[in-house]
PDB file of N, CA and C in Angstrom:
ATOM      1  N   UNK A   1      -5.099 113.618 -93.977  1.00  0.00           N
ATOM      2  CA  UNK A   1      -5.844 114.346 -94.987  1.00  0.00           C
ATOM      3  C   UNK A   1      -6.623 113.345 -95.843  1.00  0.00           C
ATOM      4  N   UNK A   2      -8.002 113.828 -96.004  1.00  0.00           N
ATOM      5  CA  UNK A   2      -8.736 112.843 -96.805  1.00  0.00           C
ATOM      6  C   UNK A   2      -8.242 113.065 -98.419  1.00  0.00           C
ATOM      7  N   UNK A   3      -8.390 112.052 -98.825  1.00  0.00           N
ATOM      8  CA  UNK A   3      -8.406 112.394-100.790  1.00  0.00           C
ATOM      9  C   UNK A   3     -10.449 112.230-100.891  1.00  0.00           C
ATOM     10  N   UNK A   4     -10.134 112.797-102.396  1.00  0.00           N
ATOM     11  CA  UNK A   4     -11.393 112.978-102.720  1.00  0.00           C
ATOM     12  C   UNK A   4     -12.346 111.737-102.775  1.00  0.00           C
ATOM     13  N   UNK A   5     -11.947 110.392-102.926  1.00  0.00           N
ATOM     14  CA  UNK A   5     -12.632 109.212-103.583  1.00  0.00           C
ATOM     15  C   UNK A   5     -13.195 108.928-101.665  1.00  0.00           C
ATOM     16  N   UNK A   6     -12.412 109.299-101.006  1.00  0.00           N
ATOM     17  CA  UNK A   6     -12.493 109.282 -99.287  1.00  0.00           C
ATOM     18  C   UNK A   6     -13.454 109.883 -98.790  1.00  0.00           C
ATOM     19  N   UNK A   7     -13.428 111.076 -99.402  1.00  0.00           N
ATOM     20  CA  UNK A   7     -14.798 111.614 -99.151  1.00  0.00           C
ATOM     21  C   UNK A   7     -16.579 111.607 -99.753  1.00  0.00           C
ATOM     22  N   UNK A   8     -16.140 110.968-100.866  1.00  0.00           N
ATOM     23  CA  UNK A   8     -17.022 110.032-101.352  1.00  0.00           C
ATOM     24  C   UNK A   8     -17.807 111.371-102.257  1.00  0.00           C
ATOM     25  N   UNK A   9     -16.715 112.387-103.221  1.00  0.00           N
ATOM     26  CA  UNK A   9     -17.173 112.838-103.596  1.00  0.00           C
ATOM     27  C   UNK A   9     -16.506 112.608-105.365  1.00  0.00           C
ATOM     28  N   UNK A  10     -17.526 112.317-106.044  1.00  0.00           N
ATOM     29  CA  UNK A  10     -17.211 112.186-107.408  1.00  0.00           C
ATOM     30  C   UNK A  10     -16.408 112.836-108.527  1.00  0.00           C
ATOM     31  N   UNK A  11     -15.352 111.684-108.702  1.00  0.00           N
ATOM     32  CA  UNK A  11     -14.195 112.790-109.982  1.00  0.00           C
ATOM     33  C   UNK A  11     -14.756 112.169-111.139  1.00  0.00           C
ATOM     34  N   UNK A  12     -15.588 112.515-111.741  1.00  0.00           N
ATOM     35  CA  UNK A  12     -16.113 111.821-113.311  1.00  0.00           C
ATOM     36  C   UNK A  12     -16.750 110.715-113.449  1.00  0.00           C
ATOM     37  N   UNK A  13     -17.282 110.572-112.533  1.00  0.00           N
ATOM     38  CA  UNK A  13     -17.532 108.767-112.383  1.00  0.00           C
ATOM     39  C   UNK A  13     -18.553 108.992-111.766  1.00  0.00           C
ATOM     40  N   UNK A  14     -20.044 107.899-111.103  1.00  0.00           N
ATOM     41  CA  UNK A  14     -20.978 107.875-110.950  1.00  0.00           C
ATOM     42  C   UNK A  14     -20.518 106.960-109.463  1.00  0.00           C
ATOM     43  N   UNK A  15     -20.989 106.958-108.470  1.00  0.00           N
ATOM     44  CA  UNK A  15     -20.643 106.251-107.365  1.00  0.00           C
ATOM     45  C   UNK A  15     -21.832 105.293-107.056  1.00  0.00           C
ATOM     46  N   UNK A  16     -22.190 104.485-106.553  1.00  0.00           N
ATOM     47  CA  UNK A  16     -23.082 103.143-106.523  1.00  0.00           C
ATOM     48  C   UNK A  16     -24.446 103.980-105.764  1.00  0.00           C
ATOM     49  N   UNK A  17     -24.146 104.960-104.781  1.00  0.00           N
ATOM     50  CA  UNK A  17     -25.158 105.491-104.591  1.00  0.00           C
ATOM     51  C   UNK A  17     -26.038 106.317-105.369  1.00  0.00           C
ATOM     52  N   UNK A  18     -24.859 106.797-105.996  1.00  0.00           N
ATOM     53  CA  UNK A  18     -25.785 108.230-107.209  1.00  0.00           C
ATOM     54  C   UNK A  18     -26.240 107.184-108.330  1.00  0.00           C
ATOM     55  N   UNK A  19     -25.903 105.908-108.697  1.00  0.00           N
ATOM     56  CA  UNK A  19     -26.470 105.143-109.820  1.00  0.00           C
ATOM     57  C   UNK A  19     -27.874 104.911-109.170  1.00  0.00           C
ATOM     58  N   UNK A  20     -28.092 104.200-107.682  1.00  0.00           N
ATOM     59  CA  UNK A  20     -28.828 103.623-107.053  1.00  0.00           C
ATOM     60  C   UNK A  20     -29.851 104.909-106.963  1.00  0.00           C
ATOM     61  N   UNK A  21     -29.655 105.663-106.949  1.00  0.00           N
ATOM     62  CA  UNK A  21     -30.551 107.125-106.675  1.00  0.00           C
ATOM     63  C   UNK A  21     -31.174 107.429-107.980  1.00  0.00           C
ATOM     64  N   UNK A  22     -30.996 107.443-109.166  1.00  0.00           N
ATOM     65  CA  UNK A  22     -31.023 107.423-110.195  1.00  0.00           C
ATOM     66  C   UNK A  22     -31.853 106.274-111.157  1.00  0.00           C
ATOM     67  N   UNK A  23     -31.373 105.124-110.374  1.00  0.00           N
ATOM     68  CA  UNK A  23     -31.754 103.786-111.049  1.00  0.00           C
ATOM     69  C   UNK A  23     -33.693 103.742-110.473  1.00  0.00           C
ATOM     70  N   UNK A  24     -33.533 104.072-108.911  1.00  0.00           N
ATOM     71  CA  UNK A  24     -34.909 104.371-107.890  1.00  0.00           C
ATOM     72  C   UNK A  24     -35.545 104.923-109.038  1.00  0.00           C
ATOM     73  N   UNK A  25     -35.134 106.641-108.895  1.00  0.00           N
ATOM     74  CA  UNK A  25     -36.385 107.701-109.504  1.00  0.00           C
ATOM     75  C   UNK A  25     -36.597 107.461-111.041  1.00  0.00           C
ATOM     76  N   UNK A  26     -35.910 106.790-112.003  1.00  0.00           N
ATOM     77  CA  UNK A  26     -36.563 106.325-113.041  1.00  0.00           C
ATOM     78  C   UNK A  26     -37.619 105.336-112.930  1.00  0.00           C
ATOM     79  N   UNK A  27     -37.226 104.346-112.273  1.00  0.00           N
ATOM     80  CA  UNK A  27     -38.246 103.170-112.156  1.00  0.00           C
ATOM     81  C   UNK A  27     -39.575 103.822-111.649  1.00  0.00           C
ATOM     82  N   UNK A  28     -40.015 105.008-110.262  1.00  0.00           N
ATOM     83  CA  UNK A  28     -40.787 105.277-110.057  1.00  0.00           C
ATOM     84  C   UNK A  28     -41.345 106.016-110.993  1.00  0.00           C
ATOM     85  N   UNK A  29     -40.801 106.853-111.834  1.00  0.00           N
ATOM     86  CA  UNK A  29     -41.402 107.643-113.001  1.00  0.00           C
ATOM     87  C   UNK A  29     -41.484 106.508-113.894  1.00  0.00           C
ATOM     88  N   UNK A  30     -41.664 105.803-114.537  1.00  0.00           N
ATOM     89  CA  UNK A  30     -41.958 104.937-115.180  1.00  0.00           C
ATOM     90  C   UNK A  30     -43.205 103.526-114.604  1.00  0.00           C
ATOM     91  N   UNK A  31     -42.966 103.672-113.497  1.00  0.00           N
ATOM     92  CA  UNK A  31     -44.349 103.510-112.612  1.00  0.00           C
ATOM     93  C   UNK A  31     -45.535 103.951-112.638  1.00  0.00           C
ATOM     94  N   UNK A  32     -45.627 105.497-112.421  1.00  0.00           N
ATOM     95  CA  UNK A  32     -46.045 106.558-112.535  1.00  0.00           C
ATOM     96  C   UNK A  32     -46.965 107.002-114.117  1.00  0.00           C
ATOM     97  N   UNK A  33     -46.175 106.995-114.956  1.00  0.00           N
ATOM     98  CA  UNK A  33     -46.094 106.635-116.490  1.00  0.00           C
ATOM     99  C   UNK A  33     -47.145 105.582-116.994  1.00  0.00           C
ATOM    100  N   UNK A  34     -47.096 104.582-116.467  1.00  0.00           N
ATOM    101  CA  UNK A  34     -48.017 103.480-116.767  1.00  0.00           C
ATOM    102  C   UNK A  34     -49.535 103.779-116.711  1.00  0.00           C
ATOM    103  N   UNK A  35     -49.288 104.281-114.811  1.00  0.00           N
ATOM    104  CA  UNK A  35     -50.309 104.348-114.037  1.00  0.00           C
ATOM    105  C   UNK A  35     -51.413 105.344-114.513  1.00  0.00           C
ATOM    106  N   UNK A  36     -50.985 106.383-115.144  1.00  0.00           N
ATOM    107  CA  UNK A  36     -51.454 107.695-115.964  1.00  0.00           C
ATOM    108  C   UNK A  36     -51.911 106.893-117.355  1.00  0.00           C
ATOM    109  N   UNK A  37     -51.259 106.354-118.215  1.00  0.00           N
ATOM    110  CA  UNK A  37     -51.567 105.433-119.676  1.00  0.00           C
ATOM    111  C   UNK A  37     -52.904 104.620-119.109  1.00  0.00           C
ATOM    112  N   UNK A  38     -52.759 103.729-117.895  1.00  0.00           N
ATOM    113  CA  UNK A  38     -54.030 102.964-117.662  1.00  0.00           C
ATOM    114  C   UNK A  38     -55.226 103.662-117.808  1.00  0.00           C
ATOM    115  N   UNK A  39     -54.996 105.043-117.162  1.00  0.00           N
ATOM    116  CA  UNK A  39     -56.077 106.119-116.665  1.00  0.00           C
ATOM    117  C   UNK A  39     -56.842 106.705-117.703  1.00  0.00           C
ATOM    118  N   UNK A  40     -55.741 107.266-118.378  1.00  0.00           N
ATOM    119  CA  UNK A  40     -56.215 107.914-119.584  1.00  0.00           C
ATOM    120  C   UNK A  40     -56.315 107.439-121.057  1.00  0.00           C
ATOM    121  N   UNK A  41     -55.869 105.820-120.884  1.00  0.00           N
ATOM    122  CA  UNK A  41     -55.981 105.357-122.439  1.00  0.00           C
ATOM    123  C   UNK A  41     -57.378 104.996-122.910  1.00  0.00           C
ATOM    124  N   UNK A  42     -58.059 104.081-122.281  1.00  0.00           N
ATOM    125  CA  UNK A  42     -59.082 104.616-122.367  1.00  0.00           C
ATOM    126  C   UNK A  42     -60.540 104.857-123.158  1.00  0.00           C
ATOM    127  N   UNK A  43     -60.184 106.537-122.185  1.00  0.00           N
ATOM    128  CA  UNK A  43     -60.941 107.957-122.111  1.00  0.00           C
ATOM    129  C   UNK A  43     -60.488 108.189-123.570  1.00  0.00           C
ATOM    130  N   UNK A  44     -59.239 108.106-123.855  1.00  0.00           N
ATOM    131  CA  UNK A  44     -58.816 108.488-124.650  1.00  0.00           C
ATOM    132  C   UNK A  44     -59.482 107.795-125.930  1.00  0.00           C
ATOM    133  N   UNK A  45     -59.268 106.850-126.084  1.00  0.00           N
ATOM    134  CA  UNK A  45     -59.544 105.892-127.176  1.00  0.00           C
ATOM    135  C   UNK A  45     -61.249 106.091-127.346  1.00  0.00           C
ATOM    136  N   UNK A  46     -62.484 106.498-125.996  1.00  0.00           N
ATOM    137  CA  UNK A  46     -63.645 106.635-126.366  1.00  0.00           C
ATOM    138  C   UNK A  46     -63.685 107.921-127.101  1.00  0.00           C
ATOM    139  N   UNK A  47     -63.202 108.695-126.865  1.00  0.00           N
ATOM    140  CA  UNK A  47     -63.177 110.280-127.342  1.00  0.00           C
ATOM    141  C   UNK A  47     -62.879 110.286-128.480  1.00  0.00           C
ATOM    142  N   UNK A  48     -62.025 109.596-129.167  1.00  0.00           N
ATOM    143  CA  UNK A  48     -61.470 109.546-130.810  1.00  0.00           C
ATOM    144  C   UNK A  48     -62.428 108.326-131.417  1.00  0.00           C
ATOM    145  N   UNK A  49     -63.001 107.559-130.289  1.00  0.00           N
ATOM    146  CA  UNK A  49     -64.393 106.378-131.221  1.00  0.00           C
ATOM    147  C   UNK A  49     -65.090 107.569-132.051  1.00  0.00           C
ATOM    148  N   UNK A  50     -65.657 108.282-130.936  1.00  0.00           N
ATOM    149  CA  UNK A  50     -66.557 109.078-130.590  1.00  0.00           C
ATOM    150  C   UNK A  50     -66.616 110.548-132.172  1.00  0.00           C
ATOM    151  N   UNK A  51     -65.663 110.579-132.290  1.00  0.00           N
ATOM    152  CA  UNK A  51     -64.543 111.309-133.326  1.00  0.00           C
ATOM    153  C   UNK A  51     -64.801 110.812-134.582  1.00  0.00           C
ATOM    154  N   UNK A  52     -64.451 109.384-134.926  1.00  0.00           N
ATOM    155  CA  UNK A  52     -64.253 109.018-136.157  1.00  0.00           C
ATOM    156  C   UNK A  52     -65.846 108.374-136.357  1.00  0.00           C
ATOM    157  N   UNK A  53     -66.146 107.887-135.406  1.00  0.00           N
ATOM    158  CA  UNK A  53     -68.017 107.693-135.660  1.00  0.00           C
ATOM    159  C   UNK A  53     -68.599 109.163-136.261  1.00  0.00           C
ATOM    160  N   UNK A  54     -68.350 109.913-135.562  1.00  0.00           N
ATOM    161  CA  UNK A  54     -68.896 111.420-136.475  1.00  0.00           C
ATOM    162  C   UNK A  54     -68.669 111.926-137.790  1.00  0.00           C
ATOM    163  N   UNK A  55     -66.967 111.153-137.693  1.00  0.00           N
ATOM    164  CA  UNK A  55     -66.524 111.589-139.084  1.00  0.00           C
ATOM    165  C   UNK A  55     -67.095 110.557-140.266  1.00  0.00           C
ATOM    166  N   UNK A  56     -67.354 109.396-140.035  1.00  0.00           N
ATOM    167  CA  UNK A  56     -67.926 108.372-140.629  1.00  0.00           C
ATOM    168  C   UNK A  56     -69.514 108.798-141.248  1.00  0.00           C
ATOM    169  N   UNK A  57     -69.954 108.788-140.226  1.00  0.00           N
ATOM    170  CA  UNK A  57     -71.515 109.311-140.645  1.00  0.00           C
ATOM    171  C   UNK A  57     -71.346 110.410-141.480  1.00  0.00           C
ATOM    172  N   UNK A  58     -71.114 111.639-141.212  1.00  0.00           N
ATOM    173  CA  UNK A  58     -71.025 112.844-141.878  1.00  0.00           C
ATOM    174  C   UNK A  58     -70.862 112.482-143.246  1.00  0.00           C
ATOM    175  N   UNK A  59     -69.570 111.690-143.828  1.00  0.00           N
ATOM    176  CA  UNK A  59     -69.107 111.435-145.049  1.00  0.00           C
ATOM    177  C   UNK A  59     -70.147 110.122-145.446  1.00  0.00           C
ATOM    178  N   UNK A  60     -70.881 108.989-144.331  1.00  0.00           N
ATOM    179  CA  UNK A  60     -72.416 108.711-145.379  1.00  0.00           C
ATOM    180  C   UNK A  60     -73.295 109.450-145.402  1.00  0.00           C
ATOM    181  N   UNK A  61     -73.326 109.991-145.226  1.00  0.00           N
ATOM    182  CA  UNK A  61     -74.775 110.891-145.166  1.00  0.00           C
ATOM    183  C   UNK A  61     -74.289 112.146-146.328  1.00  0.00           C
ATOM    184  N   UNK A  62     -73.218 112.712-146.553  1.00  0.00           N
ATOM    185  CA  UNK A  62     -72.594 113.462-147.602  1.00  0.00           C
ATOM    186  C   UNK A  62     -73.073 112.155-149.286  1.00  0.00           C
ATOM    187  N   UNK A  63     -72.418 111.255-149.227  1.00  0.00           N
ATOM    188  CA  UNK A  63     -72.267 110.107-149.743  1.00  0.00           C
ATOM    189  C   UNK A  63     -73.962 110.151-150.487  1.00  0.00           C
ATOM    190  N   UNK A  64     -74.982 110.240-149.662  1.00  0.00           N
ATOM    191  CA  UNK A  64     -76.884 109.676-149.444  1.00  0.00           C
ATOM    192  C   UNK A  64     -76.921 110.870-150.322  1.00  0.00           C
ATOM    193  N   UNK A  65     -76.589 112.084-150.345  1.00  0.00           N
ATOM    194  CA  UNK A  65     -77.134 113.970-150.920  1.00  0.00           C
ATOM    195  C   UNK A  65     -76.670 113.902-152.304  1.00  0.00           C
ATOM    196  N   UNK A  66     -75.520 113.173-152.455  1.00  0.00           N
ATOM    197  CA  UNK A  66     -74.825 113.216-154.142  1.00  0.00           C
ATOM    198  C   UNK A  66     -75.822 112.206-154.815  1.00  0.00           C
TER     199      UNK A  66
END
């Protein structure tokens, strides 16, 4: 008769494979993660230039009327 640790099924504890399985799909999501930040930082950062240049002018040109 097998015991449970024999069958390589987990009593409370994490087994080297389920860490290793675990340890994988974070690293790739965090891969992943980066790869998206490269993409969109950016786009991002022209869009809010783009933003506070508007908001800038508006408030000189408010600034020029008083």
């Amino acid at each position: 008769m097998h015991t449970l640790a024999e069958a390589g099924v987990a009593t409370g504890m994490m087994t080297e494979a389920m860490k290793n399985a675990v340890t994988t799909a974070l690293n790739g999501v965090s891969v992943d993660v980066f790869e998206i930040i490269t993409v969109a930082l950016p786009i991002g950062l022209g869009i809010a230039g783009v933003f506070i240049a508007i908001r800038l002018g508006v408030n000189f040109f408010r600034s020029l009327a008083n």
